[in-house]
N, C-alpha and C. Protein backbone atom coordinates (compact mmCIF):
# COMPACT_ATOMS: atom_id res chain seq x y z
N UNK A 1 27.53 0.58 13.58
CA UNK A 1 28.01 1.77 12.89
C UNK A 1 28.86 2.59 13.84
N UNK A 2 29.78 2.97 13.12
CA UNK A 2 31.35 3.74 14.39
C UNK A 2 30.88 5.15 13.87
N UNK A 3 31.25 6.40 14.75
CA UNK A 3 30.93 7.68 14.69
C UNK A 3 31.51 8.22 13.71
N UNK A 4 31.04 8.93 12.91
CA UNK A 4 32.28 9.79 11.86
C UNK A 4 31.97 11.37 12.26
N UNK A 5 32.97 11.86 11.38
CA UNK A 5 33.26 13.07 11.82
C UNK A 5 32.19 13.99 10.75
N UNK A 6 31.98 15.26 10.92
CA UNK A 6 31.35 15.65 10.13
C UNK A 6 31.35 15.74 8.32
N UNK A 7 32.38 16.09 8.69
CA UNK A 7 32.87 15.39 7.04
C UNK A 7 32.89 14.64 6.40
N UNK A 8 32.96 13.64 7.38
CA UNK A 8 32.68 12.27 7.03
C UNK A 8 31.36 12.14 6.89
N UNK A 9 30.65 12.34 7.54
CA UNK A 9 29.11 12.26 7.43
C UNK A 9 28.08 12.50 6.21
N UNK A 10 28.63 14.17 5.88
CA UNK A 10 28.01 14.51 5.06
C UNK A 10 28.72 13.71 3.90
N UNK A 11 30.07 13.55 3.62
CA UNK A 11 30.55 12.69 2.41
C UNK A 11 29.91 11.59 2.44
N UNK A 12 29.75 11.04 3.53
CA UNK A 12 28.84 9.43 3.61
C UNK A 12 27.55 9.61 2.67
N UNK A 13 26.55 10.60 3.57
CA UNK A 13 25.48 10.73 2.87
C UNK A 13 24.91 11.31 1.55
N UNK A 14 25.97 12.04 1.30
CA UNK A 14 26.01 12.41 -0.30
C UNK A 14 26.27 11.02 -1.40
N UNK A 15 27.02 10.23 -0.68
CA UNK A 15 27.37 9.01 -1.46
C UNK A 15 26.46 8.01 -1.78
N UNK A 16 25.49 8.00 -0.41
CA UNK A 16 24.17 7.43 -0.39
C UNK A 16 23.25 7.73 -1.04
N UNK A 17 23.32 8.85 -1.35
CA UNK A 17 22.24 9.44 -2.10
C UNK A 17 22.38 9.27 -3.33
N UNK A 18 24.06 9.59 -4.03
CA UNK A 18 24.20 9.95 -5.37
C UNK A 18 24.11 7.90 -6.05
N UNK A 19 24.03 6.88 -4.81
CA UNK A 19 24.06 5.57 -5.63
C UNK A 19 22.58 5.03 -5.40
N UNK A 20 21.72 5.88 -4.80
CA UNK A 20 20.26 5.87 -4.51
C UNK A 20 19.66 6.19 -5.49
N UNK A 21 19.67 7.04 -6.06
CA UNK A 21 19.21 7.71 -7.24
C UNK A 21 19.82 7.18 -8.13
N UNK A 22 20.88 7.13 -8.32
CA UNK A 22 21.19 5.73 -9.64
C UNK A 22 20.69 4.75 -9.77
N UNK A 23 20.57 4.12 -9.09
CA UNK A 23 19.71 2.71 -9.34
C UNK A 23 18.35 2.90 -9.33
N UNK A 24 17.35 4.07 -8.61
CA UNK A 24 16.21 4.35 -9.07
C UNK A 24 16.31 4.29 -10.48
N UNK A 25 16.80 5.31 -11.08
CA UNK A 25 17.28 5.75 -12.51
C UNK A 25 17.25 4.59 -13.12
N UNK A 26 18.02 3.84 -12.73
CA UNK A 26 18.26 2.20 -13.81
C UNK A 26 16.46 1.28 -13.32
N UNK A 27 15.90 1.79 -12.98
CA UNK A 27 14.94 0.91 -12.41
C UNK A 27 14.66 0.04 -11.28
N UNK A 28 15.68 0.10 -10.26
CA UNK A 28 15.78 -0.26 -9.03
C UNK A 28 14.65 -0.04 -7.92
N UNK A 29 14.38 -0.62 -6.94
CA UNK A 29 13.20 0.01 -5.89
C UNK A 29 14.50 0.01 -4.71
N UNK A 30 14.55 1.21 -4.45
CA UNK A 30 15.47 1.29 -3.16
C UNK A 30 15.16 2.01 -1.85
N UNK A 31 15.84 1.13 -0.69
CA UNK A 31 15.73 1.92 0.68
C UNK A 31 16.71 2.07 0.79
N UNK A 32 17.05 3.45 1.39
CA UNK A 32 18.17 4.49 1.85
C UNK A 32 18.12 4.72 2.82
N UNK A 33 19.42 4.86 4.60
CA UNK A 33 19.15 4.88 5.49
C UNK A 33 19.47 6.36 5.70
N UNK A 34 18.62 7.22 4.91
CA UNK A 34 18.71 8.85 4.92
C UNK A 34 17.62 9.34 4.36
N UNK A 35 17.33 10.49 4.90
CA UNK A 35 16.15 11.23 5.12
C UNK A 35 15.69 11.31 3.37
N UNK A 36 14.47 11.35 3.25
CA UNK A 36 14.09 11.13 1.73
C UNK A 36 13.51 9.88 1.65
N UNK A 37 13.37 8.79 2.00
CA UNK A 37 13.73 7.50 1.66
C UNK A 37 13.28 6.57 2.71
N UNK A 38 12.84 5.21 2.64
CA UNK A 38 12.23 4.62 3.14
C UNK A 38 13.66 3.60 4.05
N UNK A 39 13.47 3.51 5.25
CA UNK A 39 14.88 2.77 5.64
C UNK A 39 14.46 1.17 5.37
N UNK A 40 15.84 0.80 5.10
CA UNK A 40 15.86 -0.86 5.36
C UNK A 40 15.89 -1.40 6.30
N UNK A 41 15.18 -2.60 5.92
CA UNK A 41 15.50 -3.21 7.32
C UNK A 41 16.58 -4.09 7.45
N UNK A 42 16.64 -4.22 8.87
CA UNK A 42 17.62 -4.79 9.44
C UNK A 42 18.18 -6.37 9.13
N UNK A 43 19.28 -6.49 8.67
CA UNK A 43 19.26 -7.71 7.96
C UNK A 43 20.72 -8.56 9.19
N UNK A 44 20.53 -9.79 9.69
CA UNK A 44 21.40 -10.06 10.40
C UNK A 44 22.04 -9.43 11.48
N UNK A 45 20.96 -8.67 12.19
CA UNK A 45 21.25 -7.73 12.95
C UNK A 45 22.15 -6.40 13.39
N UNK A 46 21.85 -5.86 11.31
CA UNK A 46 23.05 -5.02 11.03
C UNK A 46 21.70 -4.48 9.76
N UNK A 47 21.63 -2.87 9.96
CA UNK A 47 20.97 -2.26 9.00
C UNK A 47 22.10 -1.79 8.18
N UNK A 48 21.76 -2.09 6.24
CA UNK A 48 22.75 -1.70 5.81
C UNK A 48 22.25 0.22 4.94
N UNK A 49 22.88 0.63 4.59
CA UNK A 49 22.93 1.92 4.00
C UNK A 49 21.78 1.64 2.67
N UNK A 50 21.46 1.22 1.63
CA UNK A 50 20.95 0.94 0.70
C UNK A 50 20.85 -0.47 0.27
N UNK A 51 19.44 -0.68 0.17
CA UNK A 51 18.79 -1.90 -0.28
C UNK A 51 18.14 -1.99 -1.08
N UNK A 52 18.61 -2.28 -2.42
CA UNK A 52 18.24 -2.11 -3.91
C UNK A 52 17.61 -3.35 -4.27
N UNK A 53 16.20 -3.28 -5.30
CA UNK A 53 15.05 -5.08 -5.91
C UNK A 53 14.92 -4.34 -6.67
N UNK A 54 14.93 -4.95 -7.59
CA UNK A 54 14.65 -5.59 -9.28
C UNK A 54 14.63 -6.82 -9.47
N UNK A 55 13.04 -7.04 -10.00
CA UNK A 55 12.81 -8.80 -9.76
C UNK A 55 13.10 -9.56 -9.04
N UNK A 56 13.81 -10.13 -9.02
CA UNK A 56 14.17 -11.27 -8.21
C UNK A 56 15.68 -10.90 -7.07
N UNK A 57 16.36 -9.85 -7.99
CA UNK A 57 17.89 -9.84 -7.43
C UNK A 57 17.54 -8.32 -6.74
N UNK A 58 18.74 -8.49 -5.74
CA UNK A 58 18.86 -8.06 -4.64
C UNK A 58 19.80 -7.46 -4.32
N UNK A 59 20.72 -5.89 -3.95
CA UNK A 59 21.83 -5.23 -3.78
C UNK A 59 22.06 -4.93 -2.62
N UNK A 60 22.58 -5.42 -1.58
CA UNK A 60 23.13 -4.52 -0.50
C UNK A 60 24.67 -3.79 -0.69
N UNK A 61 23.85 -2.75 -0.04
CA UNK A 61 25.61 -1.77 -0.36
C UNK A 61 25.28 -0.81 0.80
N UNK A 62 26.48 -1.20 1.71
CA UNK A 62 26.96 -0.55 2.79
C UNK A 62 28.03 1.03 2.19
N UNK A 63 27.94 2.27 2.22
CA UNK A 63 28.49 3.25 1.99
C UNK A 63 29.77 3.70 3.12
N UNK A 64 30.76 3.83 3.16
CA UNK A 64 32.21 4.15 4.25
C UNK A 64 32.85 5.14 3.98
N UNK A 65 33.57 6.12 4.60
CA UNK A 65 34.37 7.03 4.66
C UNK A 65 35.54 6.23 4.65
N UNK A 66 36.63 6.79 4.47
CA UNK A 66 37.90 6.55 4.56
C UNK A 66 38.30 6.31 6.44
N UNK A 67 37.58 6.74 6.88
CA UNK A 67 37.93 6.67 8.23
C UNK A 67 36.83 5.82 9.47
N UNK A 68 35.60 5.09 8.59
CA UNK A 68 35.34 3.79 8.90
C UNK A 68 35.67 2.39 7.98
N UNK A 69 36.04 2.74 7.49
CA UNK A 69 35.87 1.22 6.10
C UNK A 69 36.52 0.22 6.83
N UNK A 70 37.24 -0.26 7.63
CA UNK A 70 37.89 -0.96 8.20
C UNK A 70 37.16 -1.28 9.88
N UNK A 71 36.99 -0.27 10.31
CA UNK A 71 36.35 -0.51 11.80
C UNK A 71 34.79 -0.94 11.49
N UNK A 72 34.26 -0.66 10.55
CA UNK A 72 33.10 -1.22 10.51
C UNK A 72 32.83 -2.47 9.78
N UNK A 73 34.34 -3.69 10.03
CA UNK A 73 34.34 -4.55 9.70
C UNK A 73 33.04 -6.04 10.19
N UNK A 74 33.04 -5.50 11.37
CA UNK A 74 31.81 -6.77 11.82
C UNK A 74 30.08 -6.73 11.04
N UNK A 75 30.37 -4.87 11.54
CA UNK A 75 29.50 -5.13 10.18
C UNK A 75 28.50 -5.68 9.06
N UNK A 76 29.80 -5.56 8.16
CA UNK A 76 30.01 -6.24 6.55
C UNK A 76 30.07 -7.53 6.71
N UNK A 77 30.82 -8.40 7.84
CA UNK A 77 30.76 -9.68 7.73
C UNK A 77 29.17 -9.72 7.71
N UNK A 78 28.41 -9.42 8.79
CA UNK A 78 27.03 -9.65 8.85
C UNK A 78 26.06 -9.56 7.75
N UNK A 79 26.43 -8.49 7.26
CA UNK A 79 25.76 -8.44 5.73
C UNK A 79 26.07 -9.22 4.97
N UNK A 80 27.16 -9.62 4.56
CA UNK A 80 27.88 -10.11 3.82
C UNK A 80 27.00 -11.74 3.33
N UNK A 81 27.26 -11.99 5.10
CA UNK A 81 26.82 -13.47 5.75
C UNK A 81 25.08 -13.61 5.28
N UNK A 82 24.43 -12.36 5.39
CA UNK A 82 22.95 -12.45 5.15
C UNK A 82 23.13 -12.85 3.42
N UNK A 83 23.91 -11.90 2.24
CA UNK A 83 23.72 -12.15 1.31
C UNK A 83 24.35 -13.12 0.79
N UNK A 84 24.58 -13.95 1.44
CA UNK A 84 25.13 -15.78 0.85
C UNK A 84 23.93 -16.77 1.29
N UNK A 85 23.64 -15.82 2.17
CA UNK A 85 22.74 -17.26 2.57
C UNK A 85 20.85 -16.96 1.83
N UNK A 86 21.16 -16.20 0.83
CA UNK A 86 19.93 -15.76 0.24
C UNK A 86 20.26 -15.68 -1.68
N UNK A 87 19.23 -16.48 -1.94
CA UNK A 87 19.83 -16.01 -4.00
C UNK A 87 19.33 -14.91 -4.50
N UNK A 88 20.00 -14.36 -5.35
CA UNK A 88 20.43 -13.48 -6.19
C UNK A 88 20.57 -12.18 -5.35
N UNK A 89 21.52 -12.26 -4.21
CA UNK A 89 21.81 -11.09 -3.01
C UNK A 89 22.92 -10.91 -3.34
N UNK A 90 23.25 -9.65 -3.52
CA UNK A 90 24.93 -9.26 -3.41
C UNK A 90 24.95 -8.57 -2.39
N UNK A 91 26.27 -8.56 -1.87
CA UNK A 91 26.57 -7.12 -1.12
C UNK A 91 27.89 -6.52 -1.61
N UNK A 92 27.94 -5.37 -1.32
CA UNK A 92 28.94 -4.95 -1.60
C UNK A 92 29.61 -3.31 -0.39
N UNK A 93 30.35 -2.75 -0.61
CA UNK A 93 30.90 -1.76 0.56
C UNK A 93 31.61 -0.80 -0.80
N UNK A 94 31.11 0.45 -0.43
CA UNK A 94 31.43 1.47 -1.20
C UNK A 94 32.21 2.48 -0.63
N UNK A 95 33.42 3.14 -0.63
CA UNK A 95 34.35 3.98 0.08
C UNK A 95 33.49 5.09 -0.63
N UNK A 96 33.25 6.36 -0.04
CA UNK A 96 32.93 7.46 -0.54
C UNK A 96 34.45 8.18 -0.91
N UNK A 97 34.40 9.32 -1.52
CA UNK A 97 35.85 9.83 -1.42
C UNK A 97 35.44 11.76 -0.88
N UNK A 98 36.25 11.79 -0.08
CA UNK A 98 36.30 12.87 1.12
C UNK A 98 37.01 13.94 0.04
């Protein structure tokens, strides 16, 4: 994870939150890597932002500012790489908007 700026931060974690509580909402069991919330664990030696189960399937979603989405490319490969090599895993990368 690369440093963001404060703005970035709090936009990050508002973003985390507002797709945390959505998928509770839809029936999801989720870990959030923000206060409230139970963290995930570390998957491929990369903790991602939210880790969403329902039955069987599986959501990773990494959350980005406009001013990491790109540098925190190694990352996403890592995640990425965990959710191929596992069924019914997605991942996915969410830009917040600043």
């Amino acid at each position: 994870m690369t440093k963001r700026s404060k703005r970035g931060q709090t936009c990050h974690n508002f973003s985390v939150m507002k797709r945390a509580v959505g998928l509770e909402a839809n029936g999801w069991k989720v870990k959030a890597d923000i206060p409230g919330y139970k963290r995930p664990a570390v998957m491929n030696h990369a903790r991602p932002d939210i880790v969403a189960k329902k039955g069987k399937r599986v959501k990773i979603i990494e959350v980005e500012t406009p001013e990491t989405r790109f540098r925190d490319r190694p990352q996403h490969r890592k995640l990425r790489e965990y959710a191929r090599n596992h069924r019914k895993t997605e991942f996915n990368v969410r830009t917040c908007d600043m």
